[in-house]
Protein backbone atom coordinates (compact mmCIF):
# COMPACT_ATOMS: atom_id res chain seq x y z
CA UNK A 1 0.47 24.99 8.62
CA UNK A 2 2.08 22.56 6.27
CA UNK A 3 5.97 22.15 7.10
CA UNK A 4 8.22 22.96 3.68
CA UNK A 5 9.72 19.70 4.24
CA UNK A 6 6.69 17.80 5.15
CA UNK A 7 5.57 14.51 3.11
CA UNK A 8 3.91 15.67 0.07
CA UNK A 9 0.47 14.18 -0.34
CA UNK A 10 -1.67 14.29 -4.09
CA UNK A 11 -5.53 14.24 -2.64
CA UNK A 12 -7.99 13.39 -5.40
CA UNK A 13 -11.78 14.08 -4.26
CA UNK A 14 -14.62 15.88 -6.35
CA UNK A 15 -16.38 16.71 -3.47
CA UNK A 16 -15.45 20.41 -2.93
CA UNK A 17 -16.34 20.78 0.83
CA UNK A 18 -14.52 17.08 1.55
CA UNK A 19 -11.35 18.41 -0.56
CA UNK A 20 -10.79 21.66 1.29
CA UNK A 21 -11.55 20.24 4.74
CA UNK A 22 -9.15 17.30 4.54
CA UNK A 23 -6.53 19.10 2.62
CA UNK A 24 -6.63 22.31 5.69
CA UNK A 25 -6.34 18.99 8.39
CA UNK A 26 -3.35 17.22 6.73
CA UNK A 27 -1.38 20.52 6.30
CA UNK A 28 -2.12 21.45 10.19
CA UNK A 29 -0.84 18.11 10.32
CA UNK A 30 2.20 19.08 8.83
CA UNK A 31 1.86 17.98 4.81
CA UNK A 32 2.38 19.40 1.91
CA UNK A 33 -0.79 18.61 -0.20
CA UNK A 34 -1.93 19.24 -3.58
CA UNK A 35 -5.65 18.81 -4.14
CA UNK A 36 -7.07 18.10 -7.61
CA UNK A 37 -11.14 17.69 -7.92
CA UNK A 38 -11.15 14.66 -10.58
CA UNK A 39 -9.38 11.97 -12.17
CA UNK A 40 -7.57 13.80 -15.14
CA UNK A 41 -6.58 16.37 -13.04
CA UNK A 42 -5.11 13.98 -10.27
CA UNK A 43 -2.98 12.10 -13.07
CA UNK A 44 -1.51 15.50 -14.63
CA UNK A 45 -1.01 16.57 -10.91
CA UNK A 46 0.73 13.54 -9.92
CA UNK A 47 3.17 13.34 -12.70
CA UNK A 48 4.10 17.14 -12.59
CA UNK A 49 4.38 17.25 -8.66
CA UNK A 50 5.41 13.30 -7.68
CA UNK A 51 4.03 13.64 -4.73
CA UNK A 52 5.09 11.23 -1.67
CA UNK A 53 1.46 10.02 -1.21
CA UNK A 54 -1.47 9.35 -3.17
CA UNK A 55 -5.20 9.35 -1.43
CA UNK A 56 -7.79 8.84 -4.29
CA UNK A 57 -11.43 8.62 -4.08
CA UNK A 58 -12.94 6.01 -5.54
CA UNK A 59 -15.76 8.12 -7.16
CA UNK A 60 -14.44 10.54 -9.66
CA UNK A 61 -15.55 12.08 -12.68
CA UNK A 62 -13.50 11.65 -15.57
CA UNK A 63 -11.37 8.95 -14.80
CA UNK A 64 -12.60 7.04 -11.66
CA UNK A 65 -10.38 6.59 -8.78
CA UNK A 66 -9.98 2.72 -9.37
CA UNK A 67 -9.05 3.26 -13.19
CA UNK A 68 -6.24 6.33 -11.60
CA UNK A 69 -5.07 4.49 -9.40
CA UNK A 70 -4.37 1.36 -11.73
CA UNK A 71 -2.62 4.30 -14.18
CA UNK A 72 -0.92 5.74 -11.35
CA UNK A 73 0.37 2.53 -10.49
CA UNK A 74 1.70 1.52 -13.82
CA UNK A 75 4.13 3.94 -13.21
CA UNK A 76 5.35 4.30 -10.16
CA UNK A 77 5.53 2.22 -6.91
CA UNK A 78 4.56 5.83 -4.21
CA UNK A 79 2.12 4.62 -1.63
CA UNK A 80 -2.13 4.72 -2.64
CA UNK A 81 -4.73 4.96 -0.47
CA UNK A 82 -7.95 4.90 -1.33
CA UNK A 83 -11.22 6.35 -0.09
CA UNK A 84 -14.69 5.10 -0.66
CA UNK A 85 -18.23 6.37 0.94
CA UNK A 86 -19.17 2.74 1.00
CA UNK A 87 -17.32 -0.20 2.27
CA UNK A 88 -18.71 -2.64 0.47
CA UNK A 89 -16.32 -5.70 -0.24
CA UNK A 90 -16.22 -4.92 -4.11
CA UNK A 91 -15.15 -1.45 -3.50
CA UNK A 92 -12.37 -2.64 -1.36
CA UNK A 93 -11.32 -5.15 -3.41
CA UNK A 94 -11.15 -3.51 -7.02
CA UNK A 95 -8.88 -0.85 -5.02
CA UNK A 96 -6.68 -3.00 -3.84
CA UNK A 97 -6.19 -5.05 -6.74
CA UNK A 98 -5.99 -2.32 -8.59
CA UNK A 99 -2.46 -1.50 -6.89
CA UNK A 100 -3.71 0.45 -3.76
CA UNK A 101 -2.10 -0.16 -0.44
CA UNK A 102 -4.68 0.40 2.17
CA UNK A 103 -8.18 2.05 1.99
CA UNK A 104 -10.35 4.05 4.44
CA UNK A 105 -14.30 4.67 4.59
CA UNK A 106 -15.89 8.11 4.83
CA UNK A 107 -17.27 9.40 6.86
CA UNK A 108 -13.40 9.39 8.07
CA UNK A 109 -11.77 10.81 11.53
CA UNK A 110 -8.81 13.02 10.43
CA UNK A 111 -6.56 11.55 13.32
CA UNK A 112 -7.42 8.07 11.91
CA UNK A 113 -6.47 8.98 8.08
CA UNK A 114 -3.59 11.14 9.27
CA UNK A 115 -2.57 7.53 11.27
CA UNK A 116 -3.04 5.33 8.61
CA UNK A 117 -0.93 7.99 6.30
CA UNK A 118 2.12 7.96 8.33
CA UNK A 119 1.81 4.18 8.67
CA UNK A 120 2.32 3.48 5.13
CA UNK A 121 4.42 6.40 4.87
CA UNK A 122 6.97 4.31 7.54
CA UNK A 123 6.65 0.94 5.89
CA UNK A 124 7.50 2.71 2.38
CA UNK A 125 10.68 4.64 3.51
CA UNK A 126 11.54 1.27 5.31
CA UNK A 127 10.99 -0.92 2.80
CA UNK A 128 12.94 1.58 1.13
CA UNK A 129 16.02 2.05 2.84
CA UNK A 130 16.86 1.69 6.41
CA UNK A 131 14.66 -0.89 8.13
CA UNK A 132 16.42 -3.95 7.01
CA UNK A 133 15.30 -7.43 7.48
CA UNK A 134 16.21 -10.24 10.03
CA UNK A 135 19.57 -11.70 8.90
CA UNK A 136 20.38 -8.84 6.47
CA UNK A 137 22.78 -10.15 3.37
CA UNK A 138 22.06 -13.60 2.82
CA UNK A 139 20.50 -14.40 0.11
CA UNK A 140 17.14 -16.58 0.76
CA UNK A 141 15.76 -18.88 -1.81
CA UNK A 142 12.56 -20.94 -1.67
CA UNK A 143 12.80 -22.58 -5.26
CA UNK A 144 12.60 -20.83 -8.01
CA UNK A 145 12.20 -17.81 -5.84
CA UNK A 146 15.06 -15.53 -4.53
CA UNK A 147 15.44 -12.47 -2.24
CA UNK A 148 18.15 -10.12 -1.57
CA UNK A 149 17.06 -8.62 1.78
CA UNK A 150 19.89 -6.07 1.07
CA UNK A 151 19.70 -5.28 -2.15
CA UNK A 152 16.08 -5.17 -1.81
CA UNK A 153 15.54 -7.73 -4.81
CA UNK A 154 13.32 -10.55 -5.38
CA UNK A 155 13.87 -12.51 -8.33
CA UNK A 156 11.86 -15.98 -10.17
CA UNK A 157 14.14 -17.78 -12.57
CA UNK A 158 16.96 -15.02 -12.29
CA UNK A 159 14.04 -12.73 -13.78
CA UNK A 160 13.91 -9.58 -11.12
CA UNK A 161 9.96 -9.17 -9.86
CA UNK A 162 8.83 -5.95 -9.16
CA UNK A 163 6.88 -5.56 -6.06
CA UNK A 164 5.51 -2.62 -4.41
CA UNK A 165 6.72 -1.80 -1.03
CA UNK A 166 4.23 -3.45 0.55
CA UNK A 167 4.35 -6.22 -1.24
CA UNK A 168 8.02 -6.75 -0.65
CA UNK A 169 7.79 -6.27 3.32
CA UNK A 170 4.73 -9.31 3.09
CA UNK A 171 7.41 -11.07 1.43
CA UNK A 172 9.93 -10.65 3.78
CA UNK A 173 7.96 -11.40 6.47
CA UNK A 174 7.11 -14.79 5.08
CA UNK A 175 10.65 -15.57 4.32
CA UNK A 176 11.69 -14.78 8.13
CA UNK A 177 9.40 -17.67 9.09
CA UNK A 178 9.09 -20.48 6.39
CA UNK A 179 6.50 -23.04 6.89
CA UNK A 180 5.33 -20.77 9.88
CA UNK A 181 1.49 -19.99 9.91
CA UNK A 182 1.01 -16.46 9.81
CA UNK A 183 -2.39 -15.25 11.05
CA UNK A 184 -3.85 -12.20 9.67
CA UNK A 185 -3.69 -9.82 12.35
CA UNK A 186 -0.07 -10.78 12.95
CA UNK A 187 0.69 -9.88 9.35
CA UNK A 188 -1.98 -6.18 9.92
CA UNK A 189 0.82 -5.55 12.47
CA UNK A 190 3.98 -6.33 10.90
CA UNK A 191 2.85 -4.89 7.40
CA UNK A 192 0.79 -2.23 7.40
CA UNK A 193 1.77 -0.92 11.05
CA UNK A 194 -1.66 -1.19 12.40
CA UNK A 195 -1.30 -1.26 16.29
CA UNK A 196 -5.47 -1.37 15.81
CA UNK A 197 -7.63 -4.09 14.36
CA UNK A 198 -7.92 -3.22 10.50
CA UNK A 199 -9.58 -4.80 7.98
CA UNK A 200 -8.35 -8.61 6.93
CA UNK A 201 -9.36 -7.92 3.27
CA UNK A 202 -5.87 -5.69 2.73
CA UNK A 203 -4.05 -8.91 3.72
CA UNK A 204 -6.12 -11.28 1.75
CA UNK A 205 -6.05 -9.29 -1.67
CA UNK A 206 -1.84 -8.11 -0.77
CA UNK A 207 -1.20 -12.32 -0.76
CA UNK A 208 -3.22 -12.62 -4.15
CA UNK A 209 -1.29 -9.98 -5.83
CA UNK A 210 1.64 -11.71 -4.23
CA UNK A 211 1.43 -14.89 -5.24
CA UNK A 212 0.61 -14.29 -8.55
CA UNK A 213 3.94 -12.51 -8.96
CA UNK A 214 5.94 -15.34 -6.98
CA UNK A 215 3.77 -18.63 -7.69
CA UNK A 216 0.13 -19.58 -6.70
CA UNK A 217 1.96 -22.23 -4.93
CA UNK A 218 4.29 -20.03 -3.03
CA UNK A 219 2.07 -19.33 -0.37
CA UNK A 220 -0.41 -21.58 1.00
CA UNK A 221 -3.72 -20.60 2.77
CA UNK A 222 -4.39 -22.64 6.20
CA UNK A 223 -8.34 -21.89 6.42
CA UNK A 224 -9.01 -20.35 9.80
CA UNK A 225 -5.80 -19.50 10.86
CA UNK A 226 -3.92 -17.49 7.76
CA UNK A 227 -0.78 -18.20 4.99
CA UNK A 228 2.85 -19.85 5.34
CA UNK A 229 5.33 -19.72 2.70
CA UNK A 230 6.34 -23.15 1.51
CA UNK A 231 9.86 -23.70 2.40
């Protein structure tokens, strides 16, 4: 049964048998969830209920899951996963430019989705509040680049960026080790939580969105072993 107090997660899928299924497995999990079966609906669900979570199929009638999740996005920074029956690269990708966080295939195992949930669920509330960042304070600057890991604030020419939780904890993790290589799995680990191999395409498209908030030249690929931020 869904605890009162449990995270609250909006779960966009037209497919009627895949909607009641997953939403009776995440509230014996312990969410709240509120189920809509297509785009429109999703959108006027999210903005009446705000819900903690967002898990959005890519194929919806109406207003296609990409498309909501770009909307959703535009106004707030809540955590998006999306779900796709295929796993093709371009399905991956438009999600995640599109704003999303992480992804997962169908056919999906409940324990994994209900992992990957509470995984960006953590990495939101700490980017949020109370996980703070190695050497927590002083303000780090990497030229025309600043962070606050306090305040929480990244700024480019004393013009505040807005970055999504994930984005910001990427960040952070490249400013704890300027000029440091970081390989892809280390940064599956650190960022998105995964104590599993996941899929190197959420880090890849995460450091594009990145960098063109902060500067292409920010952060520099080293083919074959991952990114560093230039010092």
């Amino acid at each position: 049964m869904p605890h009162p107090n449990g995270p609250h997660v909006l779960f966009v899928e037209d497919d009627d048998v895949i909607r009641e299924a997953t939403t009776l497995a995440l509230e014996r999990d312990g969410f709240q969830v509120t189920a809509a079966p297509d785009g429109l609906a999703g959108l006027d669900a999210f903005r009446a209920r705000r819900p903690d979570l967002a898990l959005l199929d890519v194929m919806l009638p109406g207003l296609d899951g990409v498309s909501l999740c770009r909307q959703i996005r535009d106004e707030s920074t809540v955590p998006i996963i999306m779900v796709s029956a295929r796993a093709e690269a371009i399905d991956v990708v438009l999600g995640l430019e599109a704003g999303a966080d992480d992804y997962v295939t169908k056919p999906f195992d409940g324990a994994v989705l209900v992992a990957r949930i509470r995984a960006v669920l953590r990495r939101f509330r700490a980017a949020a509040s109370d996980d703070p960042p190695p050497d927590p304070g002083a303000l780090l600057s990497f030229g025309d680049i600043a962070i606050d890991p306090e305040g929480l604030e990244v700024t480019r020419e004393g013009e505040r960026i807005a970055l999504t939780p994930t984005e910001l904890r990427l960040l952070l993790e490249f400013a704890a080790a300027p000029g440091t290589v970081l390989s892809r799995d280390r940064l599956l680990a650190r960022v998105w939580d995964y104590e599993w191999g996941g899929d190197t395409r959420v880090v890849d498209v995460h450091v594009q969105r990145l960098r063109a908030k902060v500067g292409q030249d920010r952060i520099e690929t080293v083919r074959g072993f991952g990114y560093k931020l230039r010092a």
